[in-house]
N, C-alpha and C. Protein backbone atom coordinates (compact mmCIF):
# COMPACT_ATOMS: atom_id res chain seq x y z
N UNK A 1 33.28 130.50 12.63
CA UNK A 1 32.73 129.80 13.75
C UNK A 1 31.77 130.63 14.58
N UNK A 2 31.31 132.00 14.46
CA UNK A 2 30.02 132.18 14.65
C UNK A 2 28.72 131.95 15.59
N UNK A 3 28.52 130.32 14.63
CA UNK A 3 27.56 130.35 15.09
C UNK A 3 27.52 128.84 15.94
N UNK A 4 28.78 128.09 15.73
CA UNK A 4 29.30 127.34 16.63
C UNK A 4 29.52 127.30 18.11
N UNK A 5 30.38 128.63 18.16
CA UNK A 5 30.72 129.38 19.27
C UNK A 5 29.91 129.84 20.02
N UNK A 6 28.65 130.44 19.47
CA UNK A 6 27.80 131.59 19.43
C UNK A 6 26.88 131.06 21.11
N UNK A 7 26.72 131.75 22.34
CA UNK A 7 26.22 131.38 23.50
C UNK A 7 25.05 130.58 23.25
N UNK A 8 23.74 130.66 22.06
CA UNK A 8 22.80 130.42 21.73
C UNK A 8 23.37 128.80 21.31
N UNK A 9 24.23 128.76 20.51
CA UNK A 9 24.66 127.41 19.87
C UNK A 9 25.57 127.04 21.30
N UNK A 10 25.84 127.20 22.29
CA UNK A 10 26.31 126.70 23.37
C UNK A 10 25.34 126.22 24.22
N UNK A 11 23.84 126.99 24.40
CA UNK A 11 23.15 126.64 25.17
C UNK A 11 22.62 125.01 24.31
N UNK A 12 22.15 125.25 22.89
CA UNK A 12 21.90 124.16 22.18
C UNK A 12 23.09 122.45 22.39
N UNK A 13 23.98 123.17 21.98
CA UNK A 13 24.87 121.96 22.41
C UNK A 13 24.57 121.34 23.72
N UNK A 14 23.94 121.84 25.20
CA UNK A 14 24.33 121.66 26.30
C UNK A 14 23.39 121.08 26.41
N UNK A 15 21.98 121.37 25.57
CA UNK A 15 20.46 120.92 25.81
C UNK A 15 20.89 119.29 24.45
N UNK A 16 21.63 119.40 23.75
CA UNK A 16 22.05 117.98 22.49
C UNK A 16 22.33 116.86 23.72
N UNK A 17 23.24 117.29 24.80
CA UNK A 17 24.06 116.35 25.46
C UNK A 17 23.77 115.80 26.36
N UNK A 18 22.71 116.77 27.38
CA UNK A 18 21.96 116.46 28.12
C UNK A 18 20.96 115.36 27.49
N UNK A 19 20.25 115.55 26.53
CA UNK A 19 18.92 114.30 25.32
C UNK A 19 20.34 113.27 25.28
N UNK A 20 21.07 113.34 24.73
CA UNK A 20 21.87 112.08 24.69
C UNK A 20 22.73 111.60 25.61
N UNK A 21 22.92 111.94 27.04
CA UNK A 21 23.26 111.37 27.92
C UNK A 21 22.09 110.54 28.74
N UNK A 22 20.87 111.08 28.65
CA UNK A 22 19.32 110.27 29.26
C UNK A 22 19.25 109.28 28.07
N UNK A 23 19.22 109.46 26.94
CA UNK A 23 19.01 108.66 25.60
C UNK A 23 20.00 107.48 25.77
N UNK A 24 21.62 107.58 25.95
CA UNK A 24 22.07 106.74 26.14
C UNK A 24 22.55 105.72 27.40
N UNK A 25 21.51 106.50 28.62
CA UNK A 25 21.55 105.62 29.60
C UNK A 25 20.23 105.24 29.73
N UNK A 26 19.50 105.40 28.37
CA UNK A 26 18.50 104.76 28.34
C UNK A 26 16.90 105.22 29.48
N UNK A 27 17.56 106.16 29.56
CA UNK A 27 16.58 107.43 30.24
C UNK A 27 16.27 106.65 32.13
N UNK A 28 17.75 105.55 31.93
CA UNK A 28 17.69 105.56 33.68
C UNK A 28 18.64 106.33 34.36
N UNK A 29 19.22 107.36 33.55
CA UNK A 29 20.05 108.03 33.89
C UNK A 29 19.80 109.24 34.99
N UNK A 30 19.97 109.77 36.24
CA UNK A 30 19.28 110.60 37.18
C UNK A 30 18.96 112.09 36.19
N UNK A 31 17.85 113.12 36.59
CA UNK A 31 17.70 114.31 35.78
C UNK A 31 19.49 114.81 36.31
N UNK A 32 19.68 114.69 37.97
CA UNK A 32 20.79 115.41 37.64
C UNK A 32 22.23 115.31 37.09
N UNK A 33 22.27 114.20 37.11
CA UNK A 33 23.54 113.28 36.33
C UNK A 33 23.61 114.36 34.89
N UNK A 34 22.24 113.76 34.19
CA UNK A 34 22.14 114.56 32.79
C UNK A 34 22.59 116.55 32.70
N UNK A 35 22.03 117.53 34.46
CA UNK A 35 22.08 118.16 34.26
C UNK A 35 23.95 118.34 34.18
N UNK A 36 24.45 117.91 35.27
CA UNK A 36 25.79 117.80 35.12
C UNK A 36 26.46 118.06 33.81
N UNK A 37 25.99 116.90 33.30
CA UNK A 37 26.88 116.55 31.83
C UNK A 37 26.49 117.79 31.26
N UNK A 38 25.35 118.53 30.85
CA UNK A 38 25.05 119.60 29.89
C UNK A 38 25.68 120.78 30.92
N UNK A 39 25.86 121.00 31.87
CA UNK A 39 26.52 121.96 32.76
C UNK A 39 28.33 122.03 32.08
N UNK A 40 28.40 120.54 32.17
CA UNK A 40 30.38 120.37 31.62
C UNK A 40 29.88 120.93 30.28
N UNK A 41 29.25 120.95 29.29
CA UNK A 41 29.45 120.96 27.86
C UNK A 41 29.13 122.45 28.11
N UNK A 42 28.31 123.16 28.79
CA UNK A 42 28.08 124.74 28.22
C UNK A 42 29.41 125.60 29.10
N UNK A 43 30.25 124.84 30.19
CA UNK A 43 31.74 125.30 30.79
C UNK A 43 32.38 125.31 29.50
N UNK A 44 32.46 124.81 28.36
CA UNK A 44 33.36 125.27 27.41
C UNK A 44 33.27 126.26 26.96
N UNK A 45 31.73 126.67 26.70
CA UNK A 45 31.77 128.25 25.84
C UNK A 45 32.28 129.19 27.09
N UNK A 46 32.12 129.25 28.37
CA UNK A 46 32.68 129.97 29.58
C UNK A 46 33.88 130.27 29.39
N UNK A 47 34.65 128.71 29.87
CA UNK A 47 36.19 128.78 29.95
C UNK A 47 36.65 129.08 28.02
N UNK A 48 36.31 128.72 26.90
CA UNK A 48 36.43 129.26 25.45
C UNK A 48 36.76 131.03 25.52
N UNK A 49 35.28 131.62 26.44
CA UNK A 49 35.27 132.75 25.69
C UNK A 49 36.54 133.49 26.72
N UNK A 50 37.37 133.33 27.72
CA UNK A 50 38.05 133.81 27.99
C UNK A 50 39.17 134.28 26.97
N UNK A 51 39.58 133.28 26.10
CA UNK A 51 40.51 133.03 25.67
C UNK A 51 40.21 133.74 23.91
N UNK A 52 39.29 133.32 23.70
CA UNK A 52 38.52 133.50 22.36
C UNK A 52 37.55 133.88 22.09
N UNK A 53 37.64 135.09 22.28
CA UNK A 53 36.20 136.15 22.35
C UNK A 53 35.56 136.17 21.00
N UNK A 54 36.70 136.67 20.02
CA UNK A 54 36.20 136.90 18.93
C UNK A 54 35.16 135.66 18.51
N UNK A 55 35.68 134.23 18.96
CA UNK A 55 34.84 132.99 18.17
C UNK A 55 33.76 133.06 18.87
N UNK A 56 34.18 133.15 20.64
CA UNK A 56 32.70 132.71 21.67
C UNK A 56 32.09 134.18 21.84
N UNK A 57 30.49 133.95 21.31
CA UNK A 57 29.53 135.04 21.05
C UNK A 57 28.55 134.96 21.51
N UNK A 58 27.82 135.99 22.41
CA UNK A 58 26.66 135.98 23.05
C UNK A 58 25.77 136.44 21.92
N UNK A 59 25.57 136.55 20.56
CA UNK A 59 24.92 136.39 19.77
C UNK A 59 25.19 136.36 18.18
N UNK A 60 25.28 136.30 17.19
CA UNK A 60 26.46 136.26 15.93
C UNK A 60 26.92 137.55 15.56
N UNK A 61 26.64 138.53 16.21
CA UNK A 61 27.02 139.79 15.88
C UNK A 61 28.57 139.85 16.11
N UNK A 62 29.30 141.07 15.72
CA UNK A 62 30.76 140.38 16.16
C UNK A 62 30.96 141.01 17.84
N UNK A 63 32.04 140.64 18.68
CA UNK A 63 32.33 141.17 19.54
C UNK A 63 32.17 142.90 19.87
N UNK A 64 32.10 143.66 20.75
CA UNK A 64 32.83 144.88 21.09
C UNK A 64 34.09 145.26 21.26
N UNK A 65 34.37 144.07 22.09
CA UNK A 65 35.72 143.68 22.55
C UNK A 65 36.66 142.77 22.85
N UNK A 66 37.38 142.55 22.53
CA UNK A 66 37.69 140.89 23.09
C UNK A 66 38.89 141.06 24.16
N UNK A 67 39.02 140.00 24.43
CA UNK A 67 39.75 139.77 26.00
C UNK A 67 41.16 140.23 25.62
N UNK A 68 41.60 140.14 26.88
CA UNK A 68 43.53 140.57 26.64
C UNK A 68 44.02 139.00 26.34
N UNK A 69 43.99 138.25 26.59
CA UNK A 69 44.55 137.23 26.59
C UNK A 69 44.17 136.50 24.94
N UNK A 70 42.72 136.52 24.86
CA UNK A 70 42.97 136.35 23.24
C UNK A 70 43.52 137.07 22.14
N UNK A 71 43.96 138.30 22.56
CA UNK A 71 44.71 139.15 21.81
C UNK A 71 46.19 138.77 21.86
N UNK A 72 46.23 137.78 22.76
CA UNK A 72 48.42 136.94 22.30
C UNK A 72 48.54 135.73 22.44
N UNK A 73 48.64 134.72 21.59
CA UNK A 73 48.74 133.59 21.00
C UNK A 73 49.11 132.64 22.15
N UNK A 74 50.46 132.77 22.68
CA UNK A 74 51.28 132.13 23.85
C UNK A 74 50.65 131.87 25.03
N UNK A 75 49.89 133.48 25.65
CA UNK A 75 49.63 132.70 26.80
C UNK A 75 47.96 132.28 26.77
N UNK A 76 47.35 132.44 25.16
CA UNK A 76 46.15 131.78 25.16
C UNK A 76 46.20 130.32 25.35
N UNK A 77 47.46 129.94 24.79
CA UNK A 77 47.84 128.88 24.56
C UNK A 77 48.05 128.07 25.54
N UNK A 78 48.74 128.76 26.55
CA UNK A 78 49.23 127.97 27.60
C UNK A 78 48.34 127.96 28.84
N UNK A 79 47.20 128.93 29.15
CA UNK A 79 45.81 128.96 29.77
C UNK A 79 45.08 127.61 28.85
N UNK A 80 44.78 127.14 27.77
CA UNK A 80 44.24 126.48 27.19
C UNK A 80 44.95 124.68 27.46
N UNK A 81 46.20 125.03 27.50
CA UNK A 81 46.73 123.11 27.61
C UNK A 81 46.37 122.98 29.27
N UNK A 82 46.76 124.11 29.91
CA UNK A 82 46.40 124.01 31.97
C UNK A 82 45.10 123.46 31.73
N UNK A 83 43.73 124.06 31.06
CA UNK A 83 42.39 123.92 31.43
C UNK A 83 42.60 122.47 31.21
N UNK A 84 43.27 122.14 29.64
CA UNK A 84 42.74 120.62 29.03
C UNK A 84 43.71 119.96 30.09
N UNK A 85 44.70 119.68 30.51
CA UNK A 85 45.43 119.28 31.05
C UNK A 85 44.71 119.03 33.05
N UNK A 86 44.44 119.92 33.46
CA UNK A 86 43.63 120.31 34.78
C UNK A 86 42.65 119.48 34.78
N UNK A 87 41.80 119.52 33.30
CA UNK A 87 40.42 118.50 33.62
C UNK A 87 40.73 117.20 33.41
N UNK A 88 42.06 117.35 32.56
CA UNK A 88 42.12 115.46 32.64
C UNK A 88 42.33 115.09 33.66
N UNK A 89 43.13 115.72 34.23
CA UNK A 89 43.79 115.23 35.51
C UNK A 89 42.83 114.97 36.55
N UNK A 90 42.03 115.72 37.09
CA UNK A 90 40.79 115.51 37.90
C UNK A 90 40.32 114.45 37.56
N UNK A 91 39.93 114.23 36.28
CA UNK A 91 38.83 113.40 35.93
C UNK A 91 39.53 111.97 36.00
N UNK A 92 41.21 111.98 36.12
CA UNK A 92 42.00 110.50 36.04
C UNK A 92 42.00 110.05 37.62
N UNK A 93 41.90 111.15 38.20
CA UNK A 93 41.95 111.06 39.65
C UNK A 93 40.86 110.63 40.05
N UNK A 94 39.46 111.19 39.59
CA UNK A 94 38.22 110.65 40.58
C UNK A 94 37.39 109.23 39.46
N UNK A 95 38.38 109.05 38.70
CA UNK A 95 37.86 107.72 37.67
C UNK A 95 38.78 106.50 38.24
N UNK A 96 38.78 104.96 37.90
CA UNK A 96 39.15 104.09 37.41
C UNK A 96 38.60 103.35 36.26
N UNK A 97 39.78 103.15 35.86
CA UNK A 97 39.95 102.43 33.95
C UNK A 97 39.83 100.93 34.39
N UNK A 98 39.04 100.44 33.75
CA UNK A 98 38.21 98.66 33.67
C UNK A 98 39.24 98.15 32.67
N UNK A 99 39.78 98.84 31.52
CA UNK A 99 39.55 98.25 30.02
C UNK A 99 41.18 99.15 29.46
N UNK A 100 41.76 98.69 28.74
CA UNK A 100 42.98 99.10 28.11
C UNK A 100 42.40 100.54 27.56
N UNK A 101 41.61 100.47 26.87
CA UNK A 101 40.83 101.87 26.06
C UNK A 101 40.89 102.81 27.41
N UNK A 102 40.46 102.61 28.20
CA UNK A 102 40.02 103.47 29.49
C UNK A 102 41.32 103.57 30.04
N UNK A 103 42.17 103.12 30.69
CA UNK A 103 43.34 103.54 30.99
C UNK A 103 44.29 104.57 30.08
N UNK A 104 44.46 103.84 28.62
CA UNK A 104 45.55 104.72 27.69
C UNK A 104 44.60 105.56 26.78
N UNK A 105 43.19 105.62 26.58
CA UNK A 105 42.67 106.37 25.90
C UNK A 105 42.41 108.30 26.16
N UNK A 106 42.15 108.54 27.53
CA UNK A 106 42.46 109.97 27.82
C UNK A 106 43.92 110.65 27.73
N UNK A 107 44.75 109.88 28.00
CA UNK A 107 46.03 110.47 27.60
C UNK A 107 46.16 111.12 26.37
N UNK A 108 46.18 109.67 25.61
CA UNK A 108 45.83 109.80 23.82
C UNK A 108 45.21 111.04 23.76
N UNK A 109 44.12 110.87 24.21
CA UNK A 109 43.44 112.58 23.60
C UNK A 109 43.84 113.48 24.08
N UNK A 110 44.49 113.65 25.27
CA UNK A 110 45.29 114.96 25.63
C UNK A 110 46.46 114.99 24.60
N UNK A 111 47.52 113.94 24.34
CA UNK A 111 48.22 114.23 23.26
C UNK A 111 47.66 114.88 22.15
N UNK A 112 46.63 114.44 21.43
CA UNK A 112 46.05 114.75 20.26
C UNK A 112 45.62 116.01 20.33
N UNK A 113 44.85 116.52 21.51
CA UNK A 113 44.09 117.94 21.42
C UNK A 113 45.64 118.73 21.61
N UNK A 114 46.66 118.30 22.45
CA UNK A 114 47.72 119.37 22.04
C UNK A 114 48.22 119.48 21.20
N UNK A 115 48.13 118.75 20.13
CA UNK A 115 48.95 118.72 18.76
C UNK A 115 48.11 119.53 18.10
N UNK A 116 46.63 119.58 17.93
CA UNK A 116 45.60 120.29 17.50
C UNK A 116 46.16 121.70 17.61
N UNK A 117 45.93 122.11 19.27
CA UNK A 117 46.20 123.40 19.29
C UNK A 117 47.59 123.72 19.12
N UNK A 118 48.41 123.24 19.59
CA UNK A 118 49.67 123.82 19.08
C UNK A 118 50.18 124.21 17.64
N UNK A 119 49.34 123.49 16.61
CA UNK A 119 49.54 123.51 15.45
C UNK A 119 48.78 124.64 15.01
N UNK A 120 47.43 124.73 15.39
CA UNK A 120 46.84 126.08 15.12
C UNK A 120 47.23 126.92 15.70
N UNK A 121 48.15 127.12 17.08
CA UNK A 121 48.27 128.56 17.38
C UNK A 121 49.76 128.74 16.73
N UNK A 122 50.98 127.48 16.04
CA UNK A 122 52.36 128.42 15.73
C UNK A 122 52.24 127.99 13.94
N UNK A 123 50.72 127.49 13.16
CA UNK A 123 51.51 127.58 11.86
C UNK A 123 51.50 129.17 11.66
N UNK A 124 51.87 129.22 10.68
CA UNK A 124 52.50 130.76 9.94
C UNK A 124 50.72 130.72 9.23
N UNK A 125 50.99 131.98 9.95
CA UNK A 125 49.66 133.44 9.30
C UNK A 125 49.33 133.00 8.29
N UNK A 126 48.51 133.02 7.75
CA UNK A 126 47.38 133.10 6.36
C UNK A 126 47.30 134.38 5.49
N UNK A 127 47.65 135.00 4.75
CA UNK A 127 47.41 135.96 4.04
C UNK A 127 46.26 135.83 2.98
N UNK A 128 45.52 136.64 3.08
CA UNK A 128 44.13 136.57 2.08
C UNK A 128 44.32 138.10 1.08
């Protein structure tokens, strides 16, 4: 993940989201609305590289160093469900749901992204 991670492919992602948040409000969307949204998408490589240095890269070269916290599984782990958990919560608080999807659908994905990570941070090691 490289070049996924990589600050350069963060800035790209942030400049993707920003074109498709004007694109899909049909470009009546405010410049700063759009800057917002690409502001939330490049906070991931931020709040990411705390946790996951080795993946989040200020260029594809590898790290120098990586953080204390990505160096132990548990409390990467548990910094990582607070963030996902923290932003849902805000975001349930300053939203209202119109539509069944919109009410039970953020939950859903908080379930799902914790099953994600929980599963990647306790299966058993990989040996190569």
């Amino acid at each position: 993940m490289p070049y996924t991670h990589s600050l350069v492919a963060a800035l790209l992602w942030s400049l993707a989201a920003y074109v498709a948040y004007r694109a899909i409000r049909a470009f009546g969307a405010s410049h700063r609305a759009a800057l917002l949204v690409a502001l939330a998408v490049f906070s991931h490589w931020v709040l990411d590289s705390w946790c996951t240095v080795p993946t989040c890269r200020s260029t594809t070269t590898p790290p120098r160093s990586a953080s204390a916290c990505g160096n132990y599984p548990a409390p990467a782990f548990l910094l990582e469900v607070a963030a996902l958990f923290g932003g849902m919560s805000l975001y349930l608080r300053c939203t209202t749901a119109t539509t069944r999807v919109g009410r039970f659908g953020m939950p859903l994905f908080g379930v799902v992204m914790l099953a994600v990570q929980a599963f990647r941070v306790l299966r058993p090691a990989t040996v190569e």
